[in-house]
Protein backbone atom coordinates (compact mmCIF):
# COMPACT_ATOMS: atom_id res chain seq x y z
CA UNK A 1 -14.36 -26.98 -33.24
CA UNK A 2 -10.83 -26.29 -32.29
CA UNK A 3 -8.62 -27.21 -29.23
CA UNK A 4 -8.79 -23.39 -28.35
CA UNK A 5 -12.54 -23.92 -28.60
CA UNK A 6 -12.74 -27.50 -26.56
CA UNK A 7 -10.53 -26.20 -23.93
CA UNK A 8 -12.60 -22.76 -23.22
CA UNK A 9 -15.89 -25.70 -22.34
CA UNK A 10 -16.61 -27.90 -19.74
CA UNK A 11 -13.97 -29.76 -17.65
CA UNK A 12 -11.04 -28.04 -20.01
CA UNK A 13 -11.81 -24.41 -18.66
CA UNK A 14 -8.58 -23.05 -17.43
CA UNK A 15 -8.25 -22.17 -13.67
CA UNK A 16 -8.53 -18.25 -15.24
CA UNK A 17 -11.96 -19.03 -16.97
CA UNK A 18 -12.76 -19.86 -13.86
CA UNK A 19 -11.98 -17.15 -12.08
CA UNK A 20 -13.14 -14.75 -14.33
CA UNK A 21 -16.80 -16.65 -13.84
CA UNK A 22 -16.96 -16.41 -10.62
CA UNK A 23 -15.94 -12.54 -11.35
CA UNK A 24 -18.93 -12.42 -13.24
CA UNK A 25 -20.41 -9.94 -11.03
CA UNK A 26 -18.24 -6.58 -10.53
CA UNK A 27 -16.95 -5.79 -7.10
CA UNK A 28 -18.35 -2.58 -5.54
CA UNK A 29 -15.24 -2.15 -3.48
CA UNK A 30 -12.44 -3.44 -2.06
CA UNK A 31 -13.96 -5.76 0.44
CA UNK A 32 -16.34 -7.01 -2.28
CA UNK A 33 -12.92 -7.78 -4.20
CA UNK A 34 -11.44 -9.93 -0.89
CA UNK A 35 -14.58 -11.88 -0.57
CA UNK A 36 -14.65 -12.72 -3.96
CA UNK A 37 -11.16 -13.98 -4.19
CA UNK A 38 -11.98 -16.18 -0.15
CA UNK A 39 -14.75 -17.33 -1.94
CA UNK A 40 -12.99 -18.40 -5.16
CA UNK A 41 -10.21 -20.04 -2.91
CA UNK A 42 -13.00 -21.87 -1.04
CA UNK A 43 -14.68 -23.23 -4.26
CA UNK A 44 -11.22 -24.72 -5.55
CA UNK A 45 -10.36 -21.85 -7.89
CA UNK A 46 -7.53 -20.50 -6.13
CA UNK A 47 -4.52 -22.27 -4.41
CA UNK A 48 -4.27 -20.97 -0.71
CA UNK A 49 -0.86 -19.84 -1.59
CA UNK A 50 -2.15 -17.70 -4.39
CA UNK A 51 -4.99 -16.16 -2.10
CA UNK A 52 -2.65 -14.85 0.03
CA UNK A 53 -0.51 -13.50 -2.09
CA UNK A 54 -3.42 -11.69 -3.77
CA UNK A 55 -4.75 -10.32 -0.29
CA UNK A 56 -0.95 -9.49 0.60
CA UNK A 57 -0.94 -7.09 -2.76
CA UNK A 58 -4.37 -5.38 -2.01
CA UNK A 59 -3.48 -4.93 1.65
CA UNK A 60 0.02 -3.17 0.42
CA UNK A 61 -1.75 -0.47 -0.83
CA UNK A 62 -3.34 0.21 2.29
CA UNK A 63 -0.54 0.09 4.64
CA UNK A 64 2.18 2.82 5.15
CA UNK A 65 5.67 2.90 5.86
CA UNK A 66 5.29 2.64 9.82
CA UNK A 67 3.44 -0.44 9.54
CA UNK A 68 6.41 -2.58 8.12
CA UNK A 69 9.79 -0.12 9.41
CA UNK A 70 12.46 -1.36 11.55
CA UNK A 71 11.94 1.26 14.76
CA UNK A 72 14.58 3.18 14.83
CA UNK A 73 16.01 1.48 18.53
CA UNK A 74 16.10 -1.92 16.28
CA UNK A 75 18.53 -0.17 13.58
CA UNK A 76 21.71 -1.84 12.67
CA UNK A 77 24.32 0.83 12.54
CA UNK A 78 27.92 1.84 11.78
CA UNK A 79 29.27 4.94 13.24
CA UNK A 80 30.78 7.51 10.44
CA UNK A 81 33.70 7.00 12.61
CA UNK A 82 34.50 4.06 13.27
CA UNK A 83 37.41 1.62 11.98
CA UNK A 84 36.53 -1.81 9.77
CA UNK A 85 37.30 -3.60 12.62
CA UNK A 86 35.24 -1.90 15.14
CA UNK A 87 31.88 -2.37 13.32
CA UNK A 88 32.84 -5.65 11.13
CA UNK A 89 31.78 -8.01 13.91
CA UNK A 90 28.85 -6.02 14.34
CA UNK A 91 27.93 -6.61 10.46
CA UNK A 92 28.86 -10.39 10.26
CA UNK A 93 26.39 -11.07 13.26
CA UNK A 94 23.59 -9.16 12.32
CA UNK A 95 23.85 -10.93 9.01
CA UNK A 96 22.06 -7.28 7.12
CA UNK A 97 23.24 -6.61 3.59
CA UNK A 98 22.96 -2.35 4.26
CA UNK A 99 23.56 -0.26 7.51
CA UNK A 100 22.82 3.14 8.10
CA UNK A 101 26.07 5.32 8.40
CA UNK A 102 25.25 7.56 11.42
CA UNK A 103 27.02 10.73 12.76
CA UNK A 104 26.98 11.75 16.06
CA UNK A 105 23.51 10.16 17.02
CA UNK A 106 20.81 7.84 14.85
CA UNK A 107 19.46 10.93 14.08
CA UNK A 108 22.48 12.00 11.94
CA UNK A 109 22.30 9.11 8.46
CA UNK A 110 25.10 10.16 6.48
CA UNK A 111 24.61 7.58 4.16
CA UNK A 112 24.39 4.11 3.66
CA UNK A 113 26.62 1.17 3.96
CA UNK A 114 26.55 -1.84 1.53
CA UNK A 115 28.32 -4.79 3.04
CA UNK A 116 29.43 -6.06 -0.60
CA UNK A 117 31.45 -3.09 -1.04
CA UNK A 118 33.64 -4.15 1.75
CA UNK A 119 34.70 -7.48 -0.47
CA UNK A 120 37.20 -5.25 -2.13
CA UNK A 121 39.36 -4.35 0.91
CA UNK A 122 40.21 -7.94 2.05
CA UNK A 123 41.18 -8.46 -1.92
CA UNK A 124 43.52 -5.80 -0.97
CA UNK A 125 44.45 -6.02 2.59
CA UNK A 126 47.60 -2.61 2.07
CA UNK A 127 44.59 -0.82 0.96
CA UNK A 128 43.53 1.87 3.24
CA UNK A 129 40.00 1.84 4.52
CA UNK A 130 37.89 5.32 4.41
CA UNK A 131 34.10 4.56 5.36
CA UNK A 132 33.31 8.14 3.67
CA UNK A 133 34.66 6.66 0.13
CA UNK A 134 32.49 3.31 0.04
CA UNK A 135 29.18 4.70 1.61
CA UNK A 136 26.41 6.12 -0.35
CA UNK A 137 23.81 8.12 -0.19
CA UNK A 138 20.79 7.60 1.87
CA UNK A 139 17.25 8.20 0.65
CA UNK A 140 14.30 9.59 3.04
CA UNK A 141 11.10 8.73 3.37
CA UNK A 142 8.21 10.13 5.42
CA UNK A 143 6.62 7.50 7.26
CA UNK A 144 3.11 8.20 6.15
CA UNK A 145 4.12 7.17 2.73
CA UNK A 146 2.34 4.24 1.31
CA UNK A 147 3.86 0.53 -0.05
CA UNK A 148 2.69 0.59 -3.09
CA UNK A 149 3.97 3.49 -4.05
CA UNK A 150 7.76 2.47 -2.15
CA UNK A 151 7.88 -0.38 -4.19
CA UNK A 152 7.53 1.80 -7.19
CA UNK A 153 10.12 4.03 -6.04
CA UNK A 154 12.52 1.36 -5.22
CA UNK A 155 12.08 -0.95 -8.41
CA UNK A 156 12.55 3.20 -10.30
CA UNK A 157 15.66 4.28 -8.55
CA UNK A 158 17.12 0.47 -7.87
CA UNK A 159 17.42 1.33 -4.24
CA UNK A 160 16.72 -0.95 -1.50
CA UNK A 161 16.65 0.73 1.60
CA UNK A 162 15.37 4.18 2.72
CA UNK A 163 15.57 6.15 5.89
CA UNK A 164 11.94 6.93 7.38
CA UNK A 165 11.49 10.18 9.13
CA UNK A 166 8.86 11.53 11.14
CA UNK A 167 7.17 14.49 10.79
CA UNK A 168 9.77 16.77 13.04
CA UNK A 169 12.77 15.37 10.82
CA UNK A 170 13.72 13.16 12.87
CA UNK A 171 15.05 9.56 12.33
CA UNK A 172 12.09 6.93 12.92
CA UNK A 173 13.44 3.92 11.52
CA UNK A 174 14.67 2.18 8.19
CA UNK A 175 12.51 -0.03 6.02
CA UNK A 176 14.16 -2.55 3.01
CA UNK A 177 12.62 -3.43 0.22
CA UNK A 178 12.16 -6.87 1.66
CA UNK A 179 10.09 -5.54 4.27
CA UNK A 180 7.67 -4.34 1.51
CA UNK A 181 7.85 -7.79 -0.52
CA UNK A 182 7.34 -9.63 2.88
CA UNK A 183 3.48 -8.05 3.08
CA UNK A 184 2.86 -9.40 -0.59
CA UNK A 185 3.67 -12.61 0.08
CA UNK A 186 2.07 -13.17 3.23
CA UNK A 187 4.86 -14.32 5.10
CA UNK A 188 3.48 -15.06 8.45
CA UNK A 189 3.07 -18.46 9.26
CA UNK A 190 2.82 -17.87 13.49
CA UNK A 191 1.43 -20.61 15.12
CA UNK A 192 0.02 -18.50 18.19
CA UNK A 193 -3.40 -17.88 18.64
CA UNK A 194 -3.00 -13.66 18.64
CA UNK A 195 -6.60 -12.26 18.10
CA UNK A 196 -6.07 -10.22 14.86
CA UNK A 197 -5.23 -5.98 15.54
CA UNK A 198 -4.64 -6.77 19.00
CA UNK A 199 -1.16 -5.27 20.67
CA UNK A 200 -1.30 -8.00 23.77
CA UNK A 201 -2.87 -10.99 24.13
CA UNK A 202 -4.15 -12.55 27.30
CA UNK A 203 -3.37 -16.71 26.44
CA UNK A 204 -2.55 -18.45 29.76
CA UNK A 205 -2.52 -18.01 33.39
CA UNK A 206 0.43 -14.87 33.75
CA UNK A 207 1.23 -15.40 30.10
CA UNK A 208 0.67 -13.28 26.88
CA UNK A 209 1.56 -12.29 23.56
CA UNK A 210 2.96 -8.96 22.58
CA UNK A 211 3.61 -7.47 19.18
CA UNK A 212 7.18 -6.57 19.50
CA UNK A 213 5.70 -3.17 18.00
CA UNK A 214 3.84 -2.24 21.19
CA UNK A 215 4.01 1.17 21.96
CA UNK A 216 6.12 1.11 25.43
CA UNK A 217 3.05 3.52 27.01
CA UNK A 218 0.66 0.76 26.23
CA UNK A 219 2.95 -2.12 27.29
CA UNK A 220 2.82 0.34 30.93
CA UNK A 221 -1.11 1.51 30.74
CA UNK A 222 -1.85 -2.81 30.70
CA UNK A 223 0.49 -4.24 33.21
CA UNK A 224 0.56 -1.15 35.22
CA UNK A 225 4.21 -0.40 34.96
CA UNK A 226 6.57 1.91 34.40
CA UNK A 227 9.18 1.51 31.44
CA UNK A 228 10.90 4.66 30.03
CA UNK A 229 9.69 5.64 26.49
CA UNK A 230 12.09 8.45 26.19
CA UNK A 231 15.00 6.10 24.82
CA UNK A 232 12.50 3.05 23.11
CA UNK A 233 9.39 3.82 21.41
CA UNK A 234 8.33 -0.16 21.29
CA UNK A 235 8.69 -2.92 23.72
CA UNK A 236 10.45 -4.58 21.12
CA UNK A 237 13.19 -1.69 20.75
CA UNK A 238 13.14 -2.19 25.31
CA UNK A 239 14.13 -6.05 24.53
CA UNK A 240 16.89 -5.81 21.89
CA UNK A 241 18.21 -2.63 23.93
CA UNK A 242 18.37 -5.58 27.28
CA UNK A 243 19.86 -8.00 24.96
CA UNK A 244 22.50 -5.55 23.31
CA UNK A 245 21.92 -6.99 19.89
CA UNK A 246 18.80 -9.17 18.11
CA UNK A 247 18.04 -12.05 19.63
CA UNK A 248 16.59 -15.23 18.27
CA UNK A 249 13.81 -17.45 18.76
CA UNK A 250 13.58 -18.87 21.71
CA UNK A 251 15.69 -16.81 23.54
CA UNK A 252 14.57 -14.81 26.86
CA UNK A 253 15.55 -12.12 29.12
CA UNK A 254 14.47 -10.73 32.50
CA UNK A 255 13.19 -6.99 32.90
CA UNK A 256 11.96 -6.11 36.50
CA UNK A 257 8.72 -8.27 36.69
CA UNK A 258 8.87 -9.47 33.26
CA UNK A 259 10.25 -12.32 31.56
CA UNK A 260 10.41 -11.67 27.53
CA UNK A 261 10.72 -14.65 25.31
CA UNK A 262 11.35 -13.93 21.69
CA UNK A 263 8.38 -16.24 19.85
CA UNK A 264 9.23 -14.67 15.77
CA UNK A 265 11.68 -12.73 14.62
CA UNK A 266 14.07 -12.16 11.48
CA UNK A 267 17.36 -11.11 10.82
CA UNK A 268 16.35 -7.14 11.11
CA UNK A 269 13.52 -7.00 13.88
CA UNK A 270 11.86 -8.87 16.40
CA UNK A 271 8.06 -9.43 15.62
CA UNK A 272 6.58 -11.27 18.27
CA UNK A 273 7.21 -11.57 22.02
CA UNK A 274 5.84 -14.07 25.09
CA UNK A 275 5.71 -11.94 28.48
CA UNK A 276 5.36 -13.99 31.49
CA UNK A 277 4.91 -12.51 34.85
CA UNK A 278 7.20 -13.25 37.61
């Protein structure tokens, strides 16, 4: 018998022998496939780590571009217009690596803006600055388009962000190909008991949680208000629009009734809110 032998048996079986045994059985569908990989986690076979990244592939392929964008109220973005010192404070906060070049409104990308390509202008301070020359060009998506085949398009063309538009033309939002990456690897770690496809979530006495995400007519329809949605589409987009930039963690604002803590967020959108009635 050889070691290849002696290690295929018994207490030598590779974590992938062991896998593939408790595969042994073909998966119908989909949700045969996720059960099988919870149960393989539960039995030892899989780390936790590597279950969700598993589940964070498979779900990929289900979700579309609106699921993961950065709404179009939440865009970072430099007017075609404007000088390197206007929007350089702007891009140091926000702490992006790519902006949107608009024209005269967000509906207008004329391209896109990579803050490395900047570097060569303080190397030459007598150089003149011309947005036009540095920017490139910006891709389009539809929003109905799915992950999977995003990430495919963005590992092909070696671009990393791509304008989403809805099905009028306009401008819906922006998504990176972090945002993609993000939903593989499962990168929610919230500590907040939010019951899972649920917008708002009833927790405490005048307290709840809110997908930043929240349609701004559903925010209204369950506390019986009356935000505008002509400007923001999400409650999110309402919050960053009272701030006048992205907040962070921890930080809260006042609306009319409303008092909006930010609970999880990232350096491009805001992903979880606490709303406490006044």
């Amino acid at each position: 018998m050889n070691d290849d032998d002696s290690s295929s048996n018994g207490s030598g079986k590779s974590w992938l022998d062991k896998l593939g045994k408790a595969f042994s059985s073909e998966p119908r569908d989909r949700d045969d496939l996720k059960a099988l990989l919870t149960n393989a986690q539960e039995r030892g076979l899989l780390d936790p780590e590597v279950l969700a990244m598993m589940e964070g592939a498979l779900s990929v392929s289900e979700m579309q571009v609106r699921d993961v964008m950065v709404p179009r109220a939440q865009m970072v973005v430099v007017p075609k217009d404007a000088t390197l010192e206007q929007f350089l404070p702007q891009i140091l906060e926000s702490g992006h690596s790519r902006f949107p070049v608009i024209g005269e409104d967000r509906d207008e990308v004329e391209g896109v803006l990579l803050a490395k390509d900047l570097l060569r202008y303080f190397a030459e301070p007598a150089k003149p600055f011309e947005l036009t020359a540095v920017m490139r060009p910006a891709v389009a998506i539809p929003e109905s388009r799915r992950l999977n085949m995003l990430l495919r398009d963005f590992r092909a063309s070696r671009n990393h962000m791509a304008i989403v538009v809805d099905e009028y033309g306009g401008v819906a939002g922006l998504v990176t190909i972090e945002d993609v990456l993000e939903e593989i690897v499962g990168d929610i770690d919230d500590e907040h008991d939010v019951e899972e496809g649920a917008n708002i979530n009833h927790f405490a006495e005048g307290r709840y949680m809110v997908q930043a995400l929240t349609p701004v007519e559903e925010f209204n329809e369950t506390f019986e208000c009356d935000f505008s949605d002509e400007d923001y589409d999400t409650i999110g987009g309402l919050v960053v629009a009272e701030f006048g930039r992205l907040p962070s963690d921890g930080e809260t604002v006042s609306i009319n009734r409303f008092e909006f803590e930010v609970v999880k967020s990232d350096n491009r959108r805001l992903h979880l809110l606490e709303v406490r009635l006044a």
